[in-house]
Protein backbone atom coordinates (compact mmCIF):
# COMPACT_ATOMS: atom_id res chain seq x y z
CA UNK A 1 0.00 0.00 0.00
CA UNK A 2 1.33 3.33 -0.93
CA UNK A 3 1.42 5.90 2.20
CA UNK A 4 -0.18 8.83 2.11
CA UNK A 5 1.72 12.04 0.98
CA UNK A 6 0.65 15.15 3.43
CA UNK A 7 -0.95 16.84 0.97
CA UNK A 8 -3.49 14.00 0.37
CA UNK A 9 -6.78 14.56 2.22
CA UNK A 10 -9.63 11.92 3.46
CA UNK A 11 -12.89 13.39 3.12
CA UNK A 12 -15.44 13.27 6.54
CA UNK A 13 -18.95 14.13 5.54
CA UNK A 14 -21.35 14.25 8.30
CA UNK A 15 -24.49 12.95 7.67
CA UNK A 16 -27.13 14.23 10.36
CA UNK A 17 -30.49 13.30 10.37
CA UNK A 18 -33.65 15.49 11.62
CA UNK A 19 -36.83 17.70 10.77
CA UNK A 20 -36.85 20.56 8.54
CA UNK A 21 -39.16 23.04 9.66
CA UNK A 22 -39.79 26.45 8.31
CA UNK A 23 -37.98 28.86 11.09
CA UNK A 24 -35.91 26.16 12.51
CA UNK A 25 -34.92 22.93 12.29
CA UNK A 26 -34.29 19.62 14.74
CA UNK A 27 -30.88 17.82 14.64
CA UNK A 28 -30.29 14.24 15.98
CA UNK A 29 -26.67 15.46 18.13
CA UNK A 30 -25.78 12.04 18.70
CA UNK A 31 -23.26 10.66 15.88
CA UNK A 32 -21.61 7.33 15.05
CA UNK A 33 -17.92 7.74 13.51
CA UNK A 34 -16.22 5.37 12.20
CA UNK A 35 -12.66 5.29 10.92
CA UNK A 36 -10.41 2.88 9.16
CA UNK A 37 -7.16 3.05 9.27
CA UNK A 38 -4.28 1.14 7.86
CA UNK A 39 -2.86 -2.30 8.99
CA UNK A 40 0.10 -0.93 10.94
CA UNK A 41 -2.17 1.31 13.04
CA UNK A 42 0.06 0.15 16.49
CA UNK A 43 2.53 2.70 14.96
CA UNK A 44 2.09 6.51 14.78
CA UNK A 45 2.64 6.47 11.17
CA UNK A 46 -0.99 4.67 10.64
CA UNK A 47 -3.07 6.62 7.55
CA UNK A 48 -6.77 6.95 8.04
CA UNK A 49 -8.15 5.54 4.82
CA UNK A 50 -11.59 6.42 4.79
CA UNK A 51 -14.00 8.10 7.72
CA UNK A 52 -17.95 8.96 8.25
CA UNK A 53 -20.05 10.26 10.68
CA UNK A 54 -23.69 9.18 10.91
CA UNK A 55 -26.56 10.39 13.15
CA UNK A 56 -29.55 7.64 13.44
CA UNK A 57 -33.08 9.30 13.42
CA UNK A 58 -33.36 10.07 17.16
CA UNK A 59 -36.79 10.28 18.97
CA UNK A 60 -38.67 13.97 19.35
CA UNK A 61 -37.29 14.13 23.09
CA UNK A 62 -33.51 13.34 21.97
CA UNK A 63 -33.32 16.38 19.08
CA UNK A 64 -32.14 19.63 19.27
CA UNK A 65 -34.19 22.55 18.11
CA UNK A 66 -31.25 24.59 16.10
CA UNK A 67 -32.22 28.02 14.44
CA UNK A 68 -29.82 30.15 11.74
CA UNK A 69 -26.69 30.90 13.65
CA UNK A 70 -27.28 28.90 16.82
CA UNK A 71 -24.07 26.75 18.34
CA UNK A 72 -24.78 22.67 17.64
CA UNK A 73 -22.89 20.73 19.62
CA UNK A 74 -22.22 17.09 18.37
CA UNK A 75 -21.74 13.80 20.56
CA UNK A 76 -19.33 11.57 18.86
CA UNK A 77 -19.56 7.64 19.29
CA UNK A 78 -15.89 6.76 17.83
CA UNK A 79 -15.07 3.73 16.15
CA UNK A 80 -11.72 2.85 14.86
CA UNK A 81 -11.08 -0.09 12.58
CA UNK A 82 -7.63 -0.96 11.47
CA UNK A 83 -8.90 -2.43 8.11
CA UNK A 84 -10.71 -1.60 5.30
CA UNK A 85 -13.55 -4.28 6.47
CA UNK A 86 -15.56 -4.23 9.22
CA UNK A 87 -15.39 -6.92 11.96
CA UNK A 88 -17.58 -9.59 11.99
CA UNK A 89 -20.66 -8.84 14.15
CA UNK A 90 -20.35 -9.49 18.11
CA UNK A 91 -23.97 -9.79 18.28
CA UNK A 92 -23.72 -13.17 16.38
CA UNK A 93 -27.18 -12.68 14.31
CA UNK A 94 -28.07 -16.45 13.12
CA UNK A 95 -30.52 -16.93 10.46
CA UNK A 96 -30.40 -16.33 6.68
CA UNK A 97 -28.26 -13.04 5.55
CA UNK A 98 -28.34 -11.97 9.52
CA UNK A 99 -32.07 -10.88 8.36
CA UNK A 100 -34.39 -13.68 8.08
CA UNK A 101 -34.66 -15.66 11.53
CA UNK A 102 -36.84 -18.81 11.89
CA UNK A 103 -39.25 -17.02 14.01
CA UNK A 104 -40.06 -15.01 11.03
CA UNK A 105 -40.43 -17.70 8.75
CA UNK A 106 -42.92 -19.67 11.23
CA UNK A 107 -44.80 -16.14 11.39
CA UNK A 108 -45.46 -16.09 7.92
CA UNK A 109 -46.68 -19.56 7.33
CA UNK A 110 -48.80 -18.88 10.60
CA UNK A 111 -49.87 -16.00 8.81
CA UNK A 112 -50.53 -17.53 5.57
CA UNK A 113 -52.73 -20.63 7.26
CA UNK A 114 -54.65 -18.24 8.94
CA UNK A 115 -55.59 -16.54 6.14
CA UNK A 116 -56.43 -19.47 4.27
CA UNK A 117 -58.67 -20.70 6.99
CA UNK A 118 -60.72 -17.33 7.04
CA UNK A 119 -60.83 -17.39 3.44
CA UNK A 120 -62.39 -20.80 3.10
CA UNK A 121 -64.04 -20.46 6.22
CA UNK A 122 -65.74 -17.34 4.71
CA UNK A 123 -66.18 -19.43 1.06
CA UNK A 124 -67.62 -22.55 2.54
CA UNK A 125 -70.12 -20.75 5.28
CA UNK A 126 -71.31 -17.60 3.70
CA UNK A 127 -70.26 -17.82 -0.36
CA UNK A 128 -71.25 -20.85 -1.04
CA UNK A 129 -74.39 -20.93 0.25
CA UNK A 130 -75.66 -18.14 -1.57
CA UNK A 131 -74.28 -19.46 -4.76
CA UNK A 132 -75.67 -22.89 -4.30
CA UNK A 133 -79.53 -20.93 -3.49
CA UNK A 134 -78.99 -18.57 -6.48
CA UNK A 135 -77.85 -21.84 -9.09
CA UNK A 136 -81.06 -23.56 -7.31
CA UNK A 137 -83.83 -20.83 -7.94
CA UNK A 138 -82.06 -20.33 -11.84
CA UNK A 139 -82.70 -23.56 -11.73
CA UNK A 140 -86.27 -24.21 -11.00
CA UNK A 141 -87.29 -20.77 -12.00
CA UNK A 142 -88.12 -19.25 -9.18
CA UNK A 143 -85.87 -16.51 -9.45
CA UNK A 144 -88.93 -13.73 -9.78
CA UNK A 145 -87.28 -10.86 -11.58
CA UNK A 146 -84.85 -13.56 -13.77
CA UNK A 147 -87.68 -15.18 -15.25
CA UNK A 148 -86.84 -18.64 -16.81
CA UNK A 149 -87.13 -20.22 -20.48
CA UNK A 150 -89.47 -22.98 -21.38
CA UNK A 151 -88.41 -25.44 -23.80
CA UNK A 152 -89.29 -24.48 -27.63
CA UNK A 153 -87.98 -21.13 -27.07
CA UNK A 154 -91.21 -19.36 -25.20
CA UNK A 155 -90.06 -17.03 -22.57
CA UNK A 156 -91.85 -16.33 -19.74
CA UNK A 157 -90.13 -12.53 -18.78
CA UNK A 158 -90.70 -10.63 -15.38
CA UNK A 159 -92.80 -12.79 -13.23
CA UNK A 160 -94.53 -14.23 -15.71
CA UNK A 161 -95.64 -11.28 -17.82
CA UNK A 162 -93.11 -11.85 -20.62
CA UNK A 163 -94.55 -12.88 -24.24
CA UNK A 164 -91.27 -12.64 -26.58
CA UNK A 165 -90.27 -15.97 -28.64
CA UNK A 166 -87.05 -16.70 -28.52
CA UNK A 167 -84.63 -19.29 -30.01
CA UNK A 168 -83.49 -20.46 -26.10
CA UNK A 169 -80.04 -21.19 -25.02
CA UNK A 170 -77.18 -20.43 -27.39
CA UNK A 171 -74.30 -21.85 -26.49
């Protein structure tokens, strides 16, 4: 690795999160920074390779109202890493990708059964019923408004009052 000459410069752009309101705004003052430094960081000749400073979205109670001009001052959480990658995680997440745990995958099949129960619950108690009625009075004709065909083609129309001639079902 080539050492840095003095002249070269790491940039350190602080990203802080908050509200933007119209006459002021609030400022999460708590920030995480993290630096990475060279291998040989146990001497003083150690380069920092790259640096940033983060603020997480803090609750309302833990901002700072800040207007034009007012003094911010900034708590620093420091973090120094002497590599370019970070260490592996000390809270040992287990699962898929550190994301996907088992308790989430039980909660969505748990979710999916339920909602297949209520859906077919719903379809064989209050669906079905109603479509089985409604295929019945088609049916036998007793459907009032519907009306129902005879055979030859006579219809009989609204309740009964119909007179057209028709050809009957077309399929």
């Amino acid at each position: 690795m080539t050492p840095l000459s003095p002249d070269d410069h790491i940039p350190l752009v602080f990203a802080l999160s908050g509200t933007l309101q119209l006459s002021h705004l609030h400022v999460s003052p708590k920030l995480n920074l993290i630096l990475h430094t060279s291998p040989d960081m146990i001497t003083e000749d150690a380069d920092i390779l790259a640096a940033t400073a983060y603020s997480v979205p803090a609750l309302s109670s833990h901002s700072t109202r800040i207007v034009i001009g007012d003094p911010l001052t900034l708590q620093l959480s420091v973090r120094w890493y002497s590599s370019p990658l970070l260490p592996p995680s000390t809270t040992a997440s287990y699962g898929l990708g550190g994301h996907v745990h088992l308790s989430t995958v039980v909660y969505c099949l748990l979710s999916a059964g339920v909602g297949v129960a209520a859906s077919l619950a719903y379809f064989r108690g209050v669906e079905l019923p109603k479509r089985i009625r409604r295929y019945g009075k088609d049916r036998v004709g007793g459907g009032g408004e519907r009306g129902y065909a005879f055979p030859g083609g006579m219809g009989m129309g609204v309740n009964g009052l119909g007179g057209g001639v028709g050809t009957g079902k077309r399929d």
